[in-house]
Protein backbone atom coordinates (compact mmCIF):
# COMPACT_ATOMS: atom_id res chain seq x y z
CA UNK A 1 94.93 7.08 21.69
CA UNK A 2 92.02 4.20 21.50
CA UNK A 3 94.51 1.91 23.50
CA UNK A 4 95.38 4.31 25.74
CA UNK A 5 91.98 5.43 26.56
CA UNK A 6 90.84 1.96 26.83
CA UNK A 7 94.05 0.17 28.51
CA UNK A 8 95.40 2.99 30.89
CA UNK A 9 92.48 5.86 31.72
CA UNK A 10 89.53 3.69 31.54
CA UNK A 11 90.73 0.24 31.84
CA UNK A 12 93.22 1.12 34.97
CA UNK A 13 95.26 -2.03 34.08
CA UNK A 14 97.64 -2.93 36.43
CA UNK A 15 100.67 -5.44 37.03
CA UNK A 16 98.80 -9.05 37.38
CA UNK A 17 95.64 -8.53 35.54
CA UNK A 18 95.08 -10.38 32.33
CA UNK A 19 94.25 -8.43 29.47
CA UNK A 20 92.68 -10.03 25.93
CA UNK A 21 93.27 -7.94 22.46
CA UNK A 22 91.03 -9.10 19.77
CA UNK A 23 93.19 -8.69 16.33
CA UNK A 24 96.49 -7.64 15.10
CA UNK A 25 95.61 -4.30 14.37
CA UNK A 26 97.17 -0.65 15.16
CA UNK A 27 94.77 -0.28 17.89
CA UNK A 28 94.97 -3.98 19.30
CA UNK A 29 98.72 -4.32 18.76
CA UNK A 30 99.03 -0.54 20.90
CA UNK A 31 96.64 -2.16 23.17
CA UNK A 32 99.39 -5.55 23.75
CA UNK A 33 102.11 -2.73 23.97
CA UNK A 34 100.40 -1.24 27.15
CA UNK A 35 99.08 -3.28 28.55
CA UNK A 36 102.54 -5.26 29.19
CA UNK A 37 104.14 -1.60 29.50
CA UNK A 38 101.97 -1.94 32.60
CA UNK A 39 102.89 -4.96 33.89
CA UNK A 40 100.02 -7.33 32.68
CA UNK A 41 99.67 -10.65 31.08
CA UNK A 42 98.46 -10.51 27.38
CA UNK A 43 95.78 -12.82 25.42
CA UNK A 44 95.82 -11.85 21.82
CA UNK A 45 93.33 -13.54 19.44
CA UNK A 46 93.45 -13.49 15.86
CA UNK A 47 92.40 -15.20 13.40
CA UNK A 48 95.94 -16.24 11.84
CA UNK A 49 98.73 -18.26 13.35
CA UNK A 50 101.14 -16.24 11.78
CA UNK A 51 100.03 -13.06 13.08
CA UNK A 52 100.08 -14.70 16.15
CA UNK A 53 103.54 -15.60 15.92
CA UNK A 54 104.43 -11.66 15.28
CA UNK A 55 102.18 -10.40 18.38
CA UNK A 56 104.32 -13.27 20.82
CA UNK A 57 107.69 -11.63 19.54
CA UNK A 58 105.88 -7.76 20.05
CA UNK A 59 105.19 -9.39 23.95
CA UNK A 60 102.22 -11.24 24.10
CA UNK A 61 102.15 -13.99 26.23
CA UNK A 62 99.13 -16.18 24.41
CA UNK A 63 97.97 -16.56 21.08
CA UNK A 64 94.13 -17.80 20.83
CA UNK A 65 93.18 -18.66 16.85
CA UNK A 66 89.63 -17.93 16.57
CA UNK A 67 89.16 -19.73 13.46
CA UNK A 68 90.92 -22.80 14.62
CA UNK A 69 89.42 -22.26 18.04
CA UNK A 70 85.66 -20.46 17.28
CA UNK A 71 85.03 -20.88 21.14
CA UNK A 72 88.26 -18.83 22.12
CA UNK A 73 86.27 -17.26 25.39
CA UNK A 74 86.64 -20.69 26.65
CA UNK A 75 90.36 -21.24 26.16
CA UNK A 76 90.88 -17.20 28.21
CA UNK A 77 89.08 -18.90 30.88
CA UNK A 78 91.71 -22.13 30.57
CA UNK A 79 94.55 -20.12 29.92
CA UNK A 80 93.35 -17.88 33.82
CA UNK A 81 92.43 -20.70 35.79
CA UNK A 82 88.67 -20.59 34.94
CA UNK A 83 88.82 -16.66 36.39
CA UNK A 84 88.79 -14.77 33.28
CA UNK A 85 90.58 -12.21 31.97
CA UNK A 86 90.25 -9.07 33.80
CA UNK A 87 89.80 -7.00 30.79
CA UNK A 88 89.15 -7.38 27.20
CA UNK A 89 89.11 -4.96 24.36
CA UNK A 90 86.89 -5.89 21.76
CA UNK A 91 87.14 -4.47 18.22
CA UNK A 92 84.79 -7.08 16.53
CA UNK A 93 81.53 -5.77 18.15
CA UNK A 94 78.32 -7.81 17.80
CA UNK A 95 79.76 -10.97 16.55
CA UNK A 96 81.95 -10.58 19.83
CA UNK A 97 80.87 -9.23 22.36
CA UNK A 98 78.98 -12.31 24.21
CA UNK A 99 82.03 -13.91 23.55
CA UNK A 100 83.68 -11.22 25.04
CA UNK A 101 81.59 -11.09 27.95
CA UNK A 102 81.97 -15.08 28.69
CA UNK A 103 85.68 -14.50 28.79
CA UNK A 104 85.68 -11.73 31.47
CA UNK A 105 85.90 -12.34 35.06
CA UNK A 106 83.52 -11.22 37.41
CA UNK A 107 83.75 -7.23 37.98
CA UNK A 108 86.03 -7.24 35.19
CA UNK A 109 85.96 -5.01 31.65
CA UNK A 110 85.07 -4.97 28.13
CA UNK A 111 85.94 -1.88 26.11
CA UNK A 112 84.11 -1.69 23.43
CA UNK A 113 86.42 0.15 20.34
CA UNK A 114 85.06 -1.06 17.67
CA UNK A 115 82.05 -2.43 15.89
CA UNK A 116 83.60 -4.41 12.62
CA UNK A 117 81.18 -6.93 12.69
CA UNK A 118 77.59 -4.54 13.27
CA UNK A 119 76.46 -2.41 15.81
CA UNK A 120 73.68 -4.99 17.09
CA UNK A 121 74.86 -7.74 19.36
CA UNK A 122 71.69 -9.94 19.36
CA UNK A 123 73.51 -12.77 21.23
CA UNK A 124 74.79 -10.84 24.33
CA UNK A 125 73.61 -12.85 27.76
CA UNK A 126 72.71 -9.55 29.76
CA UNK A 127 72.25 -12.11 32.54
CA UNK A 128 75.78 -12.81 32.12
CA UNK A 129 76.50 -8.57 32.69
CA UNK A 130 74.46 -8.89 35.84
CA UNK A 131 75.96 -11.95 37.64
CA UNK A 132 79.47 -10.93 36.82
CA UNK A 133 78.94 -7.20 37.64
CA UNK A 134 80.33 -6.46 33.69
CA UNK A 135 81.23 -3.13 33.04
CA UNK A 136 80.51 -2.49 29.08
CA UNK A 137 82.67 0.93 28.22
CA UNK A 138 82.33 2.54 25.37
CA UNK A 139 85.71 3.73 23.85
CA UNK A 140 86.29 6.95 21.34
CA UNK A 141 89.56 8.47 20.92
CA UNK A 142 90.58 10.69 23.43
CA UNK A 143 91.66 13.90 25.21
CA UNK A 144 94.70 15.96 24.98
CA UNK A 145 95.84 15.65 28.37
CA UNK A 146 95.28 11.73 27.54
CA UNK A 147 97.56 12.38 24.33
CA UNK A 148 99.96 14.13 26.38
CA UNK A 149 100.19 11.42 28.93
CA UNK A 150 100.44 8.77 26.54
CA UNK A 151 103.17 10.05 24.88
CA UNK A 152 105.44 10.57 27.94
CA UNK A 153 104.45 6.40 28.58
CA UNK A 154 105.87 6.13 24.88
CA UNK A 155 108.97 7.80 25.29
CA UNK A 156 109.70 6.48 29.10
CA UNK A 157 108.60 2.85 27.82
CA UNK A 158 110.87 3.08 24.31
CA UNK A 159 107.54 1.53 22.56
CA UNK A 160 107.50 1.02 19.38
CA UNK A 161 104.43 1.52 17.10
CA UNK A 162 103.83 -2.08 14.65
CA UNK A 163 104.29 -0.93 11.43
CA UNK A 164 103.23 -2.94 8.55
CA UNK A 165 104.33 -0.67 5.92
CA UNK A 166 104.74 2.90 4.73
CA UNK A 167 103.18 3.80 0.94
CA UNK A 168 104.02 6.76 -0.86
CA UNK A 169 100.99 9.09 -0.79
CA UNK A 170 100.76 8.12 -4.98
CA UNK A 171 100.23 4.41 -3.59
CA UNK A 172 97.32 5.33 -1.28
CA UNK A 173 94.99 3.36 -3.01
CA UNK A 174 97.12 -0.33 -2.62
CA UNK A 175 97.73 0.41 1.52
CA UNK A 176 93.95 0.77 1.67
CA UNK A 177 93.56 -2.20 -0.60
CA UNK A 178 96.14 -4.09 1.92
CA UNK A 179 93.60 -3.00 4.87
CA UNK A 180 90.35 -3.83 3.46
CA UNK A 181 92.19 -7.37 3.26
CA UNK A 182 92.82 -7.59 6.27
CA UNK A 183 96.29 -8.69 5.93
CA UNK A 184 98.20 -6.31 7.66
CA UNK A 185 99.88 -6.17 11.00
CA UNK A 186 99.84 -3.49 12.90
CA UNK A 187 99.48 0.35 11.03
CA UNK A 188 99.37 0.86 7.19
CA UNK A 189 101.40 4.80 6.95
CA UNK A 190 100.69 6.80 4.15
CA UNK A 191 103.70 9.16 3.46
CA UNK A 192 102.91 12.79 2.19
């Protein structure tokens, strides 16, 4: 529903923008799944080439390392003809956002869905917001008739959540062990 909200109801994303998905994530990887369901071109950063690899073969049509490439705002900007990407859904939150913002395009979009990195973003250029005419949206779940909607664009598209893998509801504790690492791709299911 995060995606969704932020993709398709707020985001409006349309066939020709450029959309960039920080992470490999449920709600990133939904976010990729959209946004091409929609016709758009997809930037996904991470910060592992394999993962990469895996969100190219789900549809996306760049992979930006961010370890490898610590400045990956400026490669967006490469990778659109020194544009921008029209929107960008950031999960990382302060330690993001200004990058974030420096890979938008003027009068383009950064939902905001998540804040793993603090809720503080001391090095955002609001200067930058200005010039470009930013909009900064705040993202939380969703509605019903968003739900409802959603799921019609699931059935009609034949998407297919990323699953990383299911646990038995006795093995709770090792998928949440496999999230805090970070190693997963896509949703961790735990089966009741």
């Amino acid at each position: 529903m995060t995606a969704w909200h932020a993709i398709v109801e707020e985001g409006r994303v349309k066939a020709g923008d450029t959309v960039v998905v920080q992470g490999t994530g449920g709600v990133p990887l939904f976010a990729l799944q959209f946004a091409k369901l929609h016709g758009a071109t997809v930037i996904v950063a991470s910060g592992s080439d394999e993962k990469l690899a895996c969100a190219k073969a789900l549809g996306a049509d760049h992979g930006i390392n961010y370890r490898s490439t610590p400045n990956w705002e400026e490669t967006v900007r490469a990778i659109t003809g020194g544009e921008g990407a029209d929107h960008v859904l950031d999960v990382g939150g302060a330690a993001t956002l200004g990058r974030s913002v420096n890979a938008v395009r003027t009068g383009g979009r950064v939902s905001i869905v998540g804040i793993l990195s603090g809720a503080r973003a001391s090095d955002l250029d609001l200067i930058a917001v200005l010039q470009k005419k930013i909009t900064l949206q705040g993202i939380n779940v969703g509605s019903r008739a968003m739900f409802e909607a959603m799921n019609r664009a699931l059935a009609a598209g034949r998407v297919r959540p990323a699953i990383d893998g299911v646990y038995p509801f006795e093995d709770a504790v090792n998928a949440l062990r496999r999230l805090e690492q970070g190693a997963h791709f896509g949703k961790i299911v735990i089966a009741f």
